[in-house]
Protein backbone atom coordinates (compact mmCIF):
# COMPACT_ATOMS: atom_id res chain seq x y z
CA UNK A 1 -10.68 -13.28 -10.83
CA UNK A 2 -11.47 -16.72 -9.62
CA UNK A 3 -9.68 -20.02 -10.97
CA UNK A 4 -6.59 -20.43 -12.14
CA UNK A 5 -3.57 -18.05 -13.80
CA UNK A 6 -4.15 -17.76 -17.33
CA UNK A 7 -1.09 -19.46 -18.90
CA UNK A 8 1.04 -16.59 -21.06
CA UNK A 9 0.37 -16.84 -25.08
CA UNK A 10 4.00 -17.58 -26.08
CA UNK A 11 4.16 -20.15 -23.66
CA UNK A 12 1.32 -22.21 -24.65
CA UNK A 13 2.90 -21.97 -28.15
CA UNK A 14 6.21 -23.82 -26.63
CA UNK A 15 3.94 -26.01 -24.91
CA UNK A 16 1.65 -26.79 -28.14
CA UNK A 17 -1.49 -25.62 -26.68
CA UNK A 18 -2.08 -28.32 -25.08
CA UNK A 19 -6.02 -27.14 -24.23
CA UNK A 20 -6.69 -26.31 -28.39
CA UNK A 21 -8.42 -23.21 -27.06
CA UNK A 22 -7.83 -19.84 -29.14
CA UNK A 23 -5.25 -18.19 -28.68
CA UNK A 24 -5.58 -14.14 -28.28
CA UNK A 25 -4.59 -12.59 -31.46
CA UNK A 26 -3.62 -8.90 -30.08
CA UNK A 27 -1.90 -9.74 -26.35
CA UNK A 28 0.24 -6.73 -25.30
CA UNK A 29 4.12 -7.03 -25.79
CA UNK A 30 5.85 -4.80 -23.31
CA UNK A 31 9.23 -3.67 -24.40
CA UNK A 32 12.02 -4.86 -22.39
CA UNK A 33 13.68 -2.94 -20.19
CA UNK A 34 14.52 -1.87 -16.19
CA UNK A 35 12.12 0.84 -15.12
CA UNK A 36 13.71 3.45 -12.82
CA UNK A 37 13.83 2.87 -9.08
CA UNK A 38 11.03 5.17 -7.81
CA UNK A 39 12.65 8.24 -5.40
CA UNK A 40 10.45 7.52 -2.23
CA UNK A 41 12.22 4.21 -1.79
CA UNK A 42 14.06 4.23 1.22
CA UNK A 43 18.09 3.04 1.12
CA UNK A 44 17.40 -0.65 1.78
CA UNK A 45 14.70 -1.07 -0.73
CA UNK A 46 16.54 0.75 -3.56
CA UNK A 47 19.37 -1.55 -3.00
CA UNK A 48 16.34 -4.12 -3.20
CA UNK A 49 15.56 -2.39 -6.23
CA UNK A 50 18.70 -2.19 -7.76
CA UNK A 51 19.96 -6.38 -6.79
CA UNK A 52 16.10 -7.47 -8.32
CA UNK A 53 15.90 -5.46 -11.46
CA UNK A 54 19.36 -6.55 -12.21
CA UNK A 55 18.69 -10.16 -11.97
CA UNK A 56 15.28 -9.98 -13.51
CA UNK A 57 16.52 -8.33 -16.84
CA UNK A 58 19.04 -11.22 -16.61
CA UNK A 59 16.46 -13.34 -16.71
CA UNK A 60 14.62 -11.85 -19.63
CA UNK A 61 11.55 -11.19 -17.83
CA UNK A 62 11.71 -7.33 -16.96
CA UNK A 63 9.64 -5.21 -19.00
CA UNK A 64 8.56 -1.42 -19.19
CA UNK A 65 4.88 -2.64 -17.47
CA UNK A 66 6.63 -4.52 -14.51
CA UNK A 67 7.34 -1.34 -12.53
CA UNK A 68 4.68 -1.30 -10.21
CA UNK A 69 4.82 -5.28 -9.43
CA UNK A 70 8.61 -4.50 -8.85
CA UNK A 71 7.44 -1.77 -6.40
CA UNK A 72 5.09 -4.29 -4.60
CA UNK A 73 8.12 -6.89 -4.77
CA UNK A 74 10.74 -4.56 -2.96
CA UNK A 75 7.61 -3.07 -0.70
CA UNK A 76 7.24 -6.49 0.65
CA UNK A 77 10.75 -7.27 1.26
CA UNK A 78 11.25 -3.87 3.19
CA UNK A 79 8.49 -4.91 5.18
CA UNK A 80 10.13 -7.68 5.87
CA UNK A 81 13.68 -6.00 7.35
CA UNK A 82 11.70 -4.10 9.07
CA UNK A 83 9.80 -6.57 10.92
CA UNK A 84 12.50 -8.86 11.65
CA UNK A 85 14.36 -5.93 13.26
CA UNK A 86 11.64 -5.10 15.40
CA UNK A 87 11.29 -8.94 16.58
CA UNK A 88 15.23 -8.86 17.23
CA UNK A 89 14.95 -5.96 19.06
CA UNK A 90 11.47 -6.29 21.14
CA UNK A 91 11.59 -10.78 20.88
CA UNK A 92 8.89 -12.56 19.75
CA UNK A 93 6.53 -12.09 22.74
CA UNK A 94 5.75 -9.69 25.64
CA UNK A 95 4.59 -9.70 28.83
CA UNK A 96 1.55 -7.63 30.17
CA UNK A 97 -0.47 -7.54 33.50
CA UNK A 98 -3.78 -7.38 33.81
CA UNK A 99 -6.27 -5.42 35.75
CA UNK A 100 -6.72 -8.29 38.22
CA UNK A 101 -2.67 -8.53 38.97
CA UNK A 102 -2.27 -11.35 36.33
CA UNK A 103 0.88 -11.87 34.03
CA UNK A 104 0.19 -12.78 30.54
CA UNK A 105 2.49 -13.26 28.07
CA UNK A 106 1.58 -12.02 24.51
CA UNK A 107 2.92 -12.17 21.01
CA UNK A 108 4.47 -9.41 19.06
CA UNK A 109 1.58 -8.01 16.36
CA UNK A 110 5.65 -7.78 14.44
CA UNK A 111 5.09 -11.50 14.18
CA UNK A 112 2.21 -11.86 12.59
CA UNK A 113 2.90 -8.48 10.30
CA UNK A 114 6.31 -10.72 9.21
CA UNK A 115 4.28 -13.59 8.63
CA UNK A 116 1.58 -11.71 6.14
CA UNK A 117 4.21 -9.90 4.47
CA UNK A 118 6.36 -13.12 4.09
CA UNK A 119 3.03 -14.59 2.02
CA UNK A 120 3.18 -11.18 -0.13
CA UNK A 121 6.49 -11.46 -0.70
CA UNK A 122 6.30 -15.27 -1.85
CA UNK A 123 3.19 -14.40 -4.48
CA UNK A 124 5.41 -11.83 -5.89
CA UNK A 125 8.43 -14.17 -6.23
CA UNK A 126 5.97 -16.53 -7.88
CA UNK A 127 5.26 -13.96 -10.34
CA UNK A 128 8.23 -12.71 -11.48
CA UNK A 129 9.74 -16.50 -11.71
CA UNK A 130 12.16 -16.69 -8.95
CA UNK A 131 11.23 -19.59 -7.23
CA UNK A 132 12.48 -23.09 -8.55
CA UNK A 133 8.54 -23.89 -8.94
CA UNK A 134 7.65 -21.03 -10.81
CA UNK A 135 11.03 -20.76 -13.10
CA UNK A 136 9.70 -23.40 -14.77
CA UNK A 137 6.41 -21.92 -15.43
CA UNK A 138 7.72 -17.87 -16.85
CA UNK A 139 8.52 -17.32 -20.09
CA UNK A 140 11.52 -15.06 -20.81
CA UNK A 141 11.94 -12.62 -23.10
CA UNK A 142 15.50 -13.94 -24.59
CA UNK A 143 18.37 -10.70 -25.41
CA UNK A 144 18.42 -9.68 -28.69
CA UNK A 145 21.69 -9.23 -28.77
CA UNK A 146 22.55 -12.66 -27.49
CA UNK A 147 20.23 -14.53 -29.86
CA UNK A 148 22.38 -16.83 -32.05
CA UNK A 149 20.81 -18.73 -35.02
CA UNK A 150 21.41 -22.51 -33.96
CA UNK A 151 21.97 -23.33 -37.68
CA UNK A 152 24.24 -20.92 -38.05
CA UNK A 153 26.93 -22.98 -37.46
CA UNK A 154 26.24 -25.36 -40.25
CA UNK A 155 24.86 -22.89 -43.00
CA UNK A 156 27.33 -19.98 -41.99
């Protein structure tokens, strides 16, 4: 889909709609709550799993349909362990020689694989809101529990 994001409903009812297009009528509500941490996770990216779902719910914008985004999220930042351990280990460059006898020094494919799964990783943030940019731009689903009725305190 080319252009840009479409903007969530609720939001462009905090915002006043500020295009006075239509809104949609039957948009999907998700109910909230932390999906389970699928099994073929390995160790570091269910402790990925476990830190970002916890901090996402927090937020109030962790739902039942987020799973597989969360997936992507903590695939990405494996990726990204993995990669930098490979550059600590094996540096960023290497050198081979040639059929003619010459030394050439080449960079690690690692780098490059860090530096596309860094951009994956970043588009994900940007989705689920946890950048400073795009914090501004998510709308949470506030607790239920910890909804308080701002006129409660002068009508009791």
């Amino acid at each position: 889909m080319a252009g840009r994001r479409p903007t969530p409903t609720a939001l462009k009812l905090v915002k006043g709609n500020p295009g006075k297009r239509g809104l949609p009528k039957n948009e999907p509500k998700p109910k909230r709550e932390i999906p389970s941490c699928p099994a073929h996770l390995d160790d570091s990216g269910k402790v990925a799993w476990g830190r970002l779902s916890v901090l996402l719910d927090r937020m109030g914008v962790l739902t039942e349909a987020d799973s597989f985004a969360l997936e992507r999220l903590v695939d990405c930042y494996t990726d990204i362990l993995k990669c930098r351990l490979l550059i600590e280990r094996d540096g960023r460059t290497y050198t081979t020689t040639t059929m003619q006898g010459d030394t050439l020094i080449k960079g690690n494919p690692a780098v490059n694989q860090l530096r596309a799964a860094d951009a994956q990783f970043k588009s994900y943030l940007v989705e689920f809101g946890l950048t400073p940019a795009a914090r501004s731009k998510v709308h949470a689903t506030p607790d239920e529990e910890n909804k308080t009725d701002p006129l409660a305190e002068f009508f009791g």
